[in-house]
PDB file of N, CA and C in Angstrom:
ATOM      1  N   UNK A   1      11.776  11.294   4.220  1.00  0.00           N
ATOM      2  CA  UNK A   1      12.206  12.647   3.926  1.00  0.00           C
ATOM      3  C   UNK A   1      11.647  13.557   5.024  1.00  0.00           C
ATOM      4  N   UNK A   2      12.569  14.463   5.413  1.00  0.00           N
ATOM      5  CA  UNK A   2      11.829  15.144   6.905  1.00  0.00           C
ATOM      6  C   UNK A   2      10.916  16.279   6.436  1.00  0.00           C
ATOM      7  N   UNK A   3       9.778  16.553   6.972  1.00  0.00           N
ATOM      8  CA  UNK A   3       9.136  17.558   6.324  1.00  0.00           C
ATOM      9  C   UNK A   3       9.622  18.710   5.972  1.00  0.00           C
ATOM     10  N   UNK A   4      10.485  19.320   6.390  1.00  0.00           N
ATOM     11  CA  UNK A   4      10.994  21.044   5.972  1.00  0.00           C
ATOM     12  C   UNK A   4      11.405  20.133   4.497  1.00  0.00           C
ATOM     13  N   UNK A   5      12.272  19.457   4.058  1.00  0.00           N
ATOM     14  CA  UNK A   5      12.871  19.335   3.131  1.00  0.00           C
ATOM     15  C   UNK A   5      11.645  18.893   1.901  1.00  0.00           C
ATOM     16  N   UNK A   6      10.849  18.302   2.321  1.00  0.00           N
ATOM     17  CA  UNK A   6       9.617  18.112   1.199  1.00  0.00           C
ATOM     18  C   UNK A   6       9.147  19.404   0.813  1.00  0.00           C
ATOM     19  N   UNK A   7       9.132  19.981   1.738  1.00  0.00           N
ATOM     20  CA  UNK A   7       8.135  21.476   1.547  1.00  0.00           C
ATOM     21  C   UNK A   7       9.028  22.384   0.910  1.00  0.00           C
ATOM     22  N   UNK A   8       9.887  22.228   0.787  1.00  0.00           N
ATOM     23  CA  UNK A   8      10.887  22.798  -0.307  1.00  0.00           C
ATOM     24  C   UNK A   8      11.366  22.575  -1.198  1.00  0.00           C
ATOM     25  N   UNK A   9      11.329  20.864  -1.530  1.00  0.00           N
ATOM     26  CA  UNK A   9      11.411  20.542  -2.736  1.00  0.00           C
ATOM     27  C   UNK A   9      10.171  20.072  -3.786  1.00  0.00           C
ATOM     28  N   UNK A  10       9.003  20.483  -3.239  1.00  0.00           N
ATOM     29  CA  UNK A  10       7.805  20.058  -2.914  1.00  0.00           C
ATOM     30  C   UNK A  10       7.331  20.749  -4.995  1.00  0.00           C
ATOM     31  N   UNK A  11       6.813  19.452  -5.406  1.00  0.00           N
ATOM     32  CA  UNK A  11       6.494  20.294  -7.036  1.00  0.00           C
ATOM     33  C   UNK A  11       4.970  18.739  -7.415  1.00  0.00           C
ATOM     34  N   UNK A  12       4.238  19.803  -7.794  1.00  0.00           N
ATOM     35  CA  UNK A  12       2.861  19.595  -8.222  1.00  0.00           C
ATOM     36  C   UNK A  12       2.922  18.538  -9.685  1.00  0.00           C
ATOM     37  N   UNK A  13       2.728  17.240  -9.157  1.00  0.00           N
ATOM     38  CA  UNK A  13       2.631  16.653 -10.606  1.00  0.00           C
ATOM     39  C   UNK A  13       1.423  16.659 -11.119  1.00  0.00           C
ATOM     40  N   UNK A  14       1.827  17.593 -12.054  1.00  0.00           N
ATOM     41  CA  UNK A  14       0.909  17.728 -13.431  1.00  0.00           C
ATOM     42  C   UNK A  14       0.224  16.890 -14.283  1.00  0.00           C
ATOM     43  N   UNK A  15       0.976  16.023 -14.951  1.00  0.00           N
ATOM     44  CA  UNK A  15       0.255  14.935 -15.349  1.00  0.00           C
ATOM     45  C   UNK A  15      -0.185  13.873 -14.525  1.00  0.00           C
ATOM     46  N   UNK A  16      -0.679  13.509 -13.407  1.00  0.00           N
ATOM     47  CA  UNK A  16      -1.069  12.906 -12.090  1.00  0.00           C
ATOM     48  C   UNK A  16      -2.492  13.732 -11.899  1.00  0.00           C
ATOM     49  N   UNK A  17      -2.100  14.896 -11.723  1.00  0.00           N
ATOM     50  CA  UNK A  17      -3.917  15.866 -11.042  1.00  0.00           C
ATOM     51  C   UNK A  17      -3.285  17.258 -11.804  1.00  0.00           C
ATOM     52  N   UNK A  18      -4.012  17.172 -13.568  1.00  0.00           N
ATOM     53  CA  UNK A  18      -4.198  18.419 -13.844  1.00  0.00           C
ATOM     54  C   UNK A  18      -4.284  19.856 -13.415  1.00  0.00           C
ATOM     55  N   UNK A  19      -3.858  20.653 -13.096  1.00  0.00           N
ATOM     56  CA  UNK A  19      -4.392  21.775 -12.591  1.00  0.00           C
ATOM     57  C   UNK A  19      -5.776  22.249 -13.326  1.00  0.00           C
ATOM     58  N   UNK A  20      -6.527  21.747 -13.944  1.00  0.00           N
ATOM     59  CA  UNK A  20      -7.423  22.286 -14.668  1.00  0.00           C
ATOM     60  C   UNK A  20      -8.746  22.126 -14.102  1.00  0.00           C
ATOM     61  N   UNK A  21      -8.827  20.668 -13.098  1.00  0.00           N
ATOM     62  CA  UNK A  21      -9.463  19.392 -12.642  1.00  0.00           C
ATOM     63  C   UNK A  21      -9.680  20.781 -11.250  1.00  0.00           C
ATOM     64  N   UNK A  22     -11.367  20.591 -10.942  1.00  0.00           N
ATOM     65  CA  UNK A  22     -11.068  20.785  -9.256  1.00  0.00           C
ATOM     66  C   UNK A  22     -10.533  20.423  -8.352  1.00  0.00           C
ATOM     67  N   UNK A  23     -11.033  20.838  -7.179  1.00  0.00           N
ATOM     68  CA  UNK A  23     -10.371  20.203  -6.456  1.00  0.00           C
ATOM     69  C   UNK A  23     -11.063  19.107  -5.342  1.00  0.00           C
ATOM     70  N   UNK A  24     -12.195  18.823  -5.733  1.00  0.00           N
ATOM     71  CA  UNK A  24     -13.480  17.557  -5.518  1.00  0.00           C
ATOM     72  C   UNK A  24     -12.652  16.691  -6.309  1.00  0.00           C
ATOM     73  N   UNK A  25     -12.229  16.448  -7.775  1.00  0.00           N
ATOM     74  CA  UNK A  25     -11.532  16.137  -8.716  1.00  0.00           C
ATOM     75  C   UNK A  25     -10.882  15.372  -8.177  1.00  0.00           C
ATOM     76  N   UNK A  26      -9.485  16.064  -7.978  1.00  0.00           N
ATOM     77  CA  UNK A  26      -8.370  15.542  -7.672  1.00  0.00           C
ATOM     78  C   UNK A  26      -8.187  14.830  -6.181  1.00  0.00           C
ATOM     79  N   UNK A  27      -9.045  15.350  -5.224  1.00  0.00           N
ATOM     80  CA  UNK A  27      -9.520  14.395  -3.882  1.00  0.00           C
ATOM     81  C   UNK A  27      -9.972  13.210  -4.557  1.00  0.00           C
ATOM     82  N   UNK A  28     -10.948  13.586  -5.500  1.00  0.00           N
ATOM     83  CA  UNK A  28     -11.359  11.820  -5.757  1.00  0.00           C
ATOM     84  C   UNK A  28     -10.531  11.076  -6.069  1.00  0.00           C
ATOM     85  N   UNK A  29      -9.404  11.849  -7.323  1.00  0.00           N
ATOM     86  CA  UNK A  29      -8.515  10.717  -7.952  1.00  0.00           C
ATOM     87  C   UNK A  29      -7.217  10.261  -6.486  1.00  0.00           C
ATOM     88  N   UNK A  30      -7.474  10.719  -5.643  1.00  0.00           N
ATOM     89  CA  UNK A  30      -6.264  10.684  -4.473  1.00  0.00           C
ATOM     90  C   UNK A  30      -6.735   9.387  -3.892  1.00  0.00           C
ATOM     91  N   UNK A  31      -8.310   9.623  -3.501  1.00  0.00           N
ATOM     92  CA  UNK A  31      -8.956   8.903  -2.614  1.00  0.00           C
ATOM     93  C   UNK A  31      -9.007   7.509  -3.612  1.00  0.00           C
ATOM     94  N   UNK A  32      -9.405   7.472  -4.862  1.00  0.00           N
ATOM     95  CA  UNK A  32      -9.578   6.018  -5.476  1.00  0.00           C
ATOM     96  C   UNK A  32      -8.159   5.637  -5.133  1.00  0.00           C
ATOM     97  N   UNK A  33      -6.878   6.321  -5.577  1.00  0.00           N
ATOM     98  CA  UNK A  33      -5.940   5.917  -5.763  1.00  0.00           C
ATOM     99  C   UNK A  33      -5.196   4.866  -4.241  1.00  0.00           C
ATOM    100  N   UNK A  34      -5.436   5.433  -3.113  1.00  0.00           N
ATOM    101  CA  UNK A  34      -5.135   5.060  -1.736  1.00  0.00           C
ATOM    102  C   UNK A  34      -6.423   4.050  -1.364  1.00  0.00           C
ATOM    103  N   UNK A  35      -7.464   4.000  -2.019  1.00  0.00           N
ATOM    104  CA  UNK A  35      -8.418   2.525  -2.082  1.00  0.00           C
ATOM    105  C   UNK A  35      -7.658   1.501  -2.678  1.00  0.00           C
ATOM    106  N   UNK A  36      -7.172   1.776  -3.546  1.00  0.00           N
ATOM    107  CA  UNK A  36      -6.014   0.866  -4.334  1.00  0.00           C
ATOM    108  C   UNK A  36      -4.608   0.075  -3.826  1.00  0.00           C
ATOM    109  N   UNK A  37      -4.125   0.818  -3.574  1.00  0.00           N
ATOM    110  CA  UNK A  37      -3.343   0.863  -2.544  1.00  0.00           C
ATOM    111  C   UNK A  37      -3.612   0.120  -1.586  1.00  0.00           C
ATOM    112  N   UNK A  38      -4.707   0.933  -0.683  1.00  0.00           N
ATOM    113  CA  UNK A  38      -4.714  -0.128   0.676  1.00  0.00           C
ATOM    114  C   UNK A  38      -5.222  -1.418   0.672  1.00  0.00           C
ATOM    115  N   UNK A  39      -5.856  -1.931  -0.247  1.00  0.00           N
ATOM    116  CA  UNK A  39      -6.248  -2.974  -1.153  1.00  0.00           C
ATOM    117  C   UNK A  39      -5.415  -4.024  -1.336  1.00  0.00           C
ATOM    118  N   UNK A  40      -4.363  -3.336  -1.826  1.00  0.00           N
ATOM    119  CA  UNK A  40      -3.194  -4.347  -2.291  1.00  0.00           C
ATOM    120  C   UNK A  40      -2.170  -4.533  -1.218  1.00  0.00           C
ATOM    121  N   UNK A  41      -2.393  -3.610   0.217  1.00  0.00           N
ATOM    122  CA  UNK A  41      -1.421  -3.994   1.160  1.00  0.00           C
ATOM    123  C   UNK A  41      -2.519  -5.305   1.683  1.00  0.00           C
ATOM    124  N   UNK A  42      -3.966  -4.993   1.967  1.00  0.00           N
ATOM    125  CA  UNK A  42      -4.525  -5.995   2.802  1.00  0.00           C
ATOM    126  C   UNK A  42      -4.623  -7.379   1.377  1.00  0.00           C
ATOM    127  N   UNK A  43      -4.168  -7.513   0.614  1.00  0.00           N
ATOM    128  CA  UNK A  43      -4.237  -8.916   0.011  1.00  0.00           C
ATOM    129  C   UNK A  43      -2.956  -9.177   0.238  1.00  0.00           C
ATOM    130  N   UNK A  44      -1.482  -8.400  -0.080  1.00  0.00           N
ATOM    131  CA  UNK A  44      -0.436  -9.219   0.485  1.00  0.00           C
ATOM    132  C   UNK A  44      -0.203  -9.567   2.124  1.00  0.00           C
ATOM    133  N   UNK A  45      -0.894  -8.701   2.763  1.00  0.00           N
ATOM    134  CA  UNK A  45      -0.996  -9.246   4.469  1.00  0.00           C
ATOM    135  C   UNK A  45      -1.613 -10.236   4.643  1.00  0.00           C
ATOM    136  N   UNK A  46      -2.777 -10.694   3.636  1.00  0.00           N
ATOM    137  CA  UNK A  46      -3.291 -12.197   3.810  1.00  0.00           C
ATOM    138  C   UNK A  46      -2.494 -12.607   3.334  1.00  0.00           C
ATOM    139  N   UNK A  47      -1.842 -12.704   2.272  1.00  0.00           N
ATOM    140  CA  UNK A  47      -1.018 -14.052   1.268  1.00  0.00           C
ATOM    141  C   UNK A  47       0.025 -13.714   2.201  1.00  0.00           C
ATOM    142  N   UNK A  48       0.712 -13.167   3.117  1.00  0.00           N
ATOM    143  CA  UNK A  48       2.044 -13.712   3.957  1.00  0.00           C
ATOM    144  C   UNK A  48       1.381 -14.334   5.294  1.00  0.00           C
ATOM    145  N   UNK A  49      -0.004 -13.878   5.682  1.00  0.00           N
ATOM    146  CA  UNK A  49      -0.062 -14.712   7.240  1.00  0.00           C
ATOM    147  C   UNK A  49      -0.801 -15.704   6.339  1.00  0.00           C
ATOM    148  N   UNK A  50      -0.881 -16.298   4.962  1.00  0.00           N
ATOM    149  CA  UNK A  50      -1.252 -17.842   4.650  1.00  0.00           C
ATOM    150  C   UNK A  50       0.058 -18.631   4.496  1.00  0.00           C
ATOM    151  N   UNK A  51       0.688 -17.514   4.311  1.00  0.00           N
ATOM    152  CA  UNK A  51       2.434 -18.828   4.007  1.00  0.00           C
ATOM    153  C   UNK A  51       2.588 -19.165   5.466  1.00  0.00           C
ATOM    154  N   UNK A  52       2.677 -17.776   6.497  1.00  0.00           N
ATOM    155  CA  UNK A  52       3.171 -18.095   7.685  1.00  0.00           C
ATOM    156  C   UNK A  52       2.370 -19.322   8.423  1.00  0.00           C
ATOM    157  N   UNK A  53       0.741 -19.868   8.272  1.00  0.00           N
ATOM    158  CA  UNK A  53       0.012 -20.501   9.203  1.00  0.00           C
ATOM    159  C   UNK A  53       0.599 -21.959   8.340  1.00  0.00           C
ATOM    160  N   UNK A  54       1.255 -21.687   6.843  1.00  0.00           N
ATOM    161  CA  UNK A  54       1.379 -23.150   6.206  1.00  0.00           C
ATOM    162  C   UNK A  54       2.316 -23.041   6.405  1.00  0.00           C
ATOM    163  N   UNK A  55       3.543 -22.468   6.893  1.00  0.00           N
ATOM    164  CA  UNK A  55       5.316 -22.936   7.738  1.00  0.00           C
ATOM    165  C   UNK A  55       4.885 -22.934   8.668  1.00  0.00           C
ATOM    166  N   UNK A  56       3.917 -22.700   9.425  1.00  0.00           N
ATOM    167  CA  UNK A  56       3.688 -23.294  10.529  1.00  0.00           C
ATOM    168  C   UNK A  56       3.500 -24.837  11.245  1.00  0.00           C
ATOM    169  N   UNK A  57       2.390 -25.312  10.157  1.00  0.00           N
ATOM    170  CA  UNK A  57       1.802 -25.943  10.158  1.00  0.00           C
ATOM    171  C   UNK A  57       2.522 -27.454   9.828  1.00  0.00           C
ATOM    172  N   UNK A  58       3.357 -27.116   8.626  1.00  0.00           N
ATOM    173  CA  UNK A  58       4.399 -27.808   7.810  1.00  0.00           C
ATOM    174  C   UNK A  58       5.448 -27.968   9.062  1.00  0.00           C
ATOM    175  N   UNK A  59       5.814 -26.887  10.027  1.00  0.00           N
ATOM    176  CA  UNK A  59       7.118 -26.882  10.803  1.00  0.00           C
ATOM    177  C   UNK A  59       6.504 -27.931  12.017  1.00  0.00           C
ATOM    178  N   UNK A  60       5.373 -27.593  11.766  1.00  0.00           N
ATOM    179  CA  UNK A  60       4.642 -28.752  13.534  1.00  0.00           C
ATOM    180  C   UNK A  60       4.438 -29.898  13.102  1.00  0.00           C
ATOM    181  N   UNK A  61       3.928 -30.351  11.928  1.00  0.00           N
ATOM    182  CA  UNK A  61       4.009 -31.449  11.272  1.00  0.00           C
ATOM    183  C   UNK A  61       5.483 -32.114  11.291  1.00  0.00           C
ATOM    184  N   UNK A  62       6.326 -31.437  10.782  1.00  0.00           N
ATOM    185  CA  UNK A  62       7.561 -32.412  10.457  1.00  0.00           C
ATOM    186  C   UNK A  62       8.524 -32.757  11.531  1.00  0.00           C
ATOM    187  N   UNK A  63       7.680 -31.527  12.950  1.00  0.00           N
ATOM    188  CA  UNK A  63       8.571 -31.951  13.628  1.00  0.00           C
ATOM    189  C   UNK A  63       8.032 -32.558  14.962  1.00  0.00           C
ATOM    190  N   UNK A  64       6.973 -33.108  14.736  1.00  0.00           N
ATOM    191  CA  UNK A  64       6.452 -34.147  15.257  1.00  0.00           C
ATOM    192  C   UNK A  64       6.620 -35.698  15.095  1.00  0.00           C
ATOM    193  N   UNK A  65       7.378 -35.869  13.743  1.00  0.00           N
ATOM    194  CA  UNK A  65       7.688 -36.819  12.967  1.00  0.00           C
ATOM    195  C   UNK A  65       9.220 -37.627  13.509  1.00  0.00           C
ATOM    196  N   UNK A  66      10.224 -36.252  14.089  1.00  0.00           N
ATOM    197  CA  UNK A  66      11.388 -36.251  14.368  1.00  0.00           C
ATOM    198  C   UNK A  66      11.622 -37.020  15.887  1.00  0.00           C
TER     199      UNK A  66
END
């Protein structure tokens, strides 16, 4: 989405970060939330370069055989 168009359609979820909550608060709940996140990108980046080194491995194997 290009930025002018976010910034205009741009609306504060409420039930996500209270407005009631500071704003130490709601940094924290941002910051746990993107720990989370980046978490779960670096475990699926291992579990695809483990498939890739075992089609690898499997592809040099079988075709050594040939």
């Amino acid at each position: 989405m290009p930025p002018l168009e976010y910034i205009k359609n741009f609306t504060w979820e409420q039930i996500k970060f209270h407005q009631g909550r500071t704003l130490v608060e709601i940094a924290g709940q941002i910051s746990d939330r993107m720990k989370m996140i980046d978490n779960d990108i670096k475990k699926l980046q291992e579990e695809m370069t483990e498939l890739r080194n075992t089609q690898a491995a499997t592809v040099k194997k079988e075709g050594s055989n040939f």
